[in-house]
C-alpha atoms as a PDB file:
ATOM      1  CA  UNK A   1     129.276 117.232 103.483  1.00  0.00           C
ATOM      2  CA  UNK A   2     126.360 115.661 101.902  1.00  0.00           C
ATOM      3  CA  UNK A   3     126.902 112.642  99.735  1.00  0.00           C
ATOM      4  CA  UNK A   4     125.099 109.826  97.852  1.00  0.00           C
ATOM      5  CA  UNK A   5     124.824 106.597 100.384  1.00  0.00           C
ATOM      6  CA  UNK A   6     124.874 103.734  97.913  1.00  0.00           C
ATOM      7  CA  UNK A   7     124.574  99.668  99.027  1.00  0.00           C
ATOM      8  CA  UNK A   8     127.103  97.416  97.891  1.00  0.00           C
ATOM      9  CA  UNK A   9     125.671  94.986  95.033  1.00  0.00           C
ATOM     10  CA  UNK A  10     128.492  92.714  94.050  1.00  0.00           C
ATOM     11  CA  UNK A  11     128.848  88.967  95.980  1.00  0.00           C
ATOM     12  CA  UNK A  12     132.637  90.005  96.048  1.00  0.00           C
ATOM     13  CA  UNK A  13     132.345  93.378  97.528  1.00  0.00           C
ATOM     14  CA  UNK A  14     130.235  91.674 100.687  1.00  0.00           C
ATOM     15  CA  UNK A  15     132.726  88.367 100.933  1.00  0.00           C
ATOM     16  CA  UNK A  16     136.105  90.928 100.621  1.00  0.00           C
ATOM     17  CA  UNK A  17     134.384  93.464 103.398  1.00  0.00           C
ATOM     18  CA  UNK A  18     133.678  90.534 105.690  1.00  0.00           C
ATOM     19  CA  UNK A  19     137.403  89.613 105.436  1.00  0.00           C
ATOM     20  CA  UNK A  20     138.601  92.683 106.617  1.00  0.00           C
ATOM     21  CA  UNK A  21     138.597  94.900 109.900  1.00  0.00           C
ATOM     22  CA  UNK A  22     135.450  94.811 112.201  1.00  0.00           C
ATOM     23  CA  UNK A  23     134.141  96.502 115.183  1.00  0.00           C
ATOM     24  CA  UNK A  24     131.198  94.727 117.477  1.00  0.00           C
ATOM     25  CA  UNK A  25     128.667  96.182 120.065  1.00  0.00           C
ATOM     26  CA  UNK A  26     125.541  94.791 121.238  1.00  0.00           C
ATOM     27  CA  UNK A  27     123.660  96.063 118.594  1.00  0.00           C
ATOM     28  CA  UNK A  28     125.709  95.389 115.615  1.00  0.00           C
ATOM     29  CA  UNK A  29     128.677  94.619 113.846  1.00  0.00           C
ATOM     30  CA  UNK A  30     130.521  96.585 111.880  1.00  0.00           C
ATOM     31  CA  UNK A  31     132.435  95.337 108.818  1.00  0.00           C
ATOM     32  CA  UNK A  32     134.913  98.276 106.693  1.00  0.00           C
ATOM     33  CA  UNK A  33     137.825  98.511 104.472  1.00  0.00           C
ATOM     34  CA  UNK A  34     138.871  99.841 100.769  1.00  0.00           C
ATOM     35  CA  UNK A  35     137.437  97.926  98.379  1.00  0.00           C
ATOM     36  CA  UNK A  36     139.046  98.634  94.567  1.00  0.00           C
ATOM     37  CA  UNK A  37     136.763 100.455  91.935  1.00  0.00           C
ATOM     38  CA  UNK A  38     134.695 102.700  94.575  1.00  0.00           C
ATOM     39  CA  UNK A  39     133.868 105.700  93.869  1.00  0.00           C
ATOM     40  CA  UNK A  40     135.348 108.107  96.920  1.00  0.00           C
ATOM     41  CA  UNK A  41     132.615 111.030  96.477  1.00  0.00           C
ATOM     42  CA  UNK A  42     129.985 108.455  97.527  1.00  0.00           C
ATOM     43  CA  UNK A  43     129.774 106.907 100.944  1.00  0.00           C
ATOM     44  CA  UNK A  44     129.207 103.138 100.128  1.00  0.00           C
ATOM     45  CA  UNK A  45     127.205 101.474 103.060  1.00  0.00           C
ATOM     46  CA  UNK A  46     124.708  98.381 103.170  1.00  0.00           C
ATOM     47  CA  UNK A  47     122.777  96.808 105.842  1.00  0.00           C
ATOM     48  CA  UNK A  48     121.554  93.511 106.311  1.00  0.00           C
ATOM     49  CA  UNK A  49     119.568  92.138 108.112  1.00  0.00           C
ATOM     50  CA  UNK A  50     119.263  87.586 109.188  1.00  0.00           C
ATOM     51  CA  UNK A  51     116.172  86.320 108.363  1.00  0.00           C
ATOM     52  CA  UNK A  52     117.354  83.695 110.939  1.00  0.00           C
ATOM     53  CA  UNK A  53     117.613  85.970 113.759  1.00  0.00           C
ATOM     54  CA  UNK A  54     114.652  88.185 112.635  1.00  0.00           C
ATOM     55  CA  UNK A  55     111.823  85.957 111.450  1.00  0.00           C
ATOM     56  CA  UNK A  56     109.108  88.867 110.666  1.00  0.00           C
ATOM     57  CA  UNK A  57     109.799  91.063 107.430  1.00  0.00           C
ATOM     58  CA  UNK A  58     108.293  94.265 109.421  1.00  0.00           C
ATOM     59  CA  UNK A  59     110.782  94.237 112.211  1.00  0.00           C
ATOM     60  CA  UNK A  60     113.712  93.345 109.492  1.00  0.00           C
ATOM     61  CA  UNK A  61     112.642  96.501 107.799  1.00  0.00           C
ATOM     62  CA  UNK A  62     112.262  98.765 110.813  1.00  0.00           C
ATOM     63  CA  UNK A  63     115.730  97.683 111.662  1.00  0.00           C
ATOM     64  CA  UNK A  64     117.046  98.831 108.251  1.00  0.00           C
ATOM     65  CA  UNK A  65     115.122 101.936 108.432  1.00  0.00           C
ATOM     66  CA  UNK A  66     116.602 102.702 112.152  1.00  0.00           C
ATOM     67  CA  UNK A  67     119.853 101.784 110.632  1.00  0.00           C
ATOM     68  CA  UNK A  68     119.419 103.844 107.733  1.00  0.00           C
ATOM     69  CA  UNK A  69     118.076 106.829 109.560  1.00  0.00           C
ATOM     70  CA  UNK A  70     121.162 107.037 111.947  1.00  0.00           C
ATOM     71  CA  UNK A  71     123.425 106.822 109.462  1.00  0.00           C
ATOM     72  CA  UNK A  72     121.883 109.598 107.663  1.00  0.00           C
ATOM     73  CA  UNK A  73     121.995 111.581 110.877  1.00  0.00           C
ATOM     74  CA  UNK A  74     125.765 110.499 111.359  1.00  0.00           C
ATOM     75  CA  UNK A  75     126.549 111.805 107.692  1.00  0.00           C
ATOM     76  CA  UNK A  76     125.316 115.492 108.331  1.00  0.00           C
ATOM     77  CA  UNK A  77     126.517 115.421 111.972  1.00  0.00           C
ATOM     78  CA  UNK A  78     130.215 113.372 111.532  1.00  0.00           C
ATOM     79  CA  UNK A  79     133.153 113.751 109.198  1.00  0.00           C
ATOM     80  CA  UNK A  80     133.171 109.774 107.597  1.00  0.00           C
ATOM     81  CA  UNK A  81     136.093 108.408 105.812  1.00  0.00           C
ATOM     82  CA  UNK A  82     134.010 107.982 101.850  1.00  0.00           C
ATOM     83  CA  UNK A  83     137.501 105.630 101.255  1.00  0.00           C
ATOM     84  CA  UNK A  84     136.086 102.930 102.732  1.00  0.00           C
ATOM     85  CA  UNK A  85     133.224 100.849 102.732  1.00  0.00           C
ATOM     86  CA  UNK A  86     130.950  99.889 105.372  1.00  0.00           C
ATOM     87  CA  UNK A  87     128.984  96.755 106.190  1.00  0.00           C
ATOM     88  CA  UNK A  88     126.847  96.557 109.204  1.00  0.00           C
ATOM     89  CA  UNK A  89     125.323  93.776 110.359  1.00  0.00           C
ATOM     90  CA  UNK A  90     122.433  93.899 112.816  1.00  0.00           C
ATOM     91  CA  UNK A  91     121.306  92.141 115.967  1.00  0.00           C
ATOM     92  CA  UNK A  92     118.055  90.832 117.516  1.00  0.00           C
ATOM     93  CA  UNK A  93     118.715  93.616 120.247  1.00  0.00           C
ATOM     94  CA  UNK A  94     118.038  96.769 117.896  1.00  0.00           C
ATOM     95  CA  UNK A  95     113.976  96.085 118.416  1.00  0.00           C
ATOM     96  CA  UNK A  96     114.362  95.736 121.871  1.00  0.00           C
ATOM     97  CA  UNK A  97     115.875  98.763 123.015  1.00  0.00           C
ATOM     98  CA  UNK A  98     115.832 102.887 122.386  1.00  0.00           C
ATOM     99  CA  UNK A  99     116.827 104.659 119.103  1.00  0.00           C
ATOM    100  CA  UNK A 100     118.926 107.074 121.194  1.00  0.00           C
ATOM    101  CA  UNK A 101     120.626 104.612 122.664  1.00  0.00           C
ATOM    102  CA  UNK A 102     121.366 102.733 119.854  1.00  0.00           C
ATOM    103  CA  UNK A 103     122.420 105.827 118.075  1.00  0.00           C
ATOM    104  CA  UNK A 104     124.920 107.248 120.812  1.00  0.00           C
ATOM    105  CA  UNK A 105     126.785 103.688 120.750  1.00  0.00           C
ATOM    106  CA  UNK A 106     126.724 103.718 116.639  1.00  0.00           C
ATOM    107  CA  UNK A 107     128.098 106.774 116.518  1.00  0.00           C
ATOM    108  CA  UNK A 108     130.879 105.550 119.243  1.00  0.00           C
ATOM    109  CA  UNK A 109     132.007 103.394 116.713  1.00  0.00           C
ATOM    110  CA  UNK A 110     131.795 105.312 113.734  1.00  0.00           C
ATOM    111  CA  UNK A 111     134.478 107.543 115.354  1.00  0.00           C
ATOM    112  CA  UNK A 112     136.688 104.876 116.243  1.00  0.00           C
ATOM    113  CA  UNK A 113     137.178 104.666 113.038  1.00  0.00           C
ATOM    114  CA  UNK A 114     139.926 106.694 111.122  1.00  0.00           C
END
């Protein structure tokens, strides 16, 4: 099923999600939980990004376009739980290493979660 992917926007929404249940790889680290006033026919996911960790705004954005792109791919290909919203947080190994890659352990963790 094809849905809407919409970021969080709200302060709250980010600090509540970072409370809650996480799962961590190499490449990233995954933040999710129910937030309250979400709409469940739309799959609410942001990505971010550190400025610290990433200095250069090309290879931030290529990193949120990999992201996004794989997460688009696990949408169509996946059954996701739209209950619960997402958070992932990326790492300075994403530029280094193969979109495959990266995708087959994403989508390792997406499952994982139920």
């Amino acid at each position: 099923m094809k849905s809407k992917i919409v970021a969080l926007s709200n302060n709250e929404d980010f600090k509540k999600l970072l409370k809650q249940k996480k799962i961590s790889n190499k490449y990233i680290t995954l933040f999710f939980g129910k937030l309250e006033n979400k709409n469940n026919k739309k799959f609410n996911i942001s990505f971010v990004v550190k400025k610290k960790q990433i200095k250069n705004a090309v290879k931030r954005n290529k990193v949120k376009r990999r992201l996004r792109n794989i997460v688009n791919d696990l949408d169509k290909k996946t059954s996701i739980n739209y209950n619960l919203s997402y958070l992932v947080i990326a790492k300075t190994t994403m530029l280094n290493n193969e979109y495959q890659v990266i995708k087959e352990t994403l989508f390792q963790d997406f499952k994982k979660i139920k």
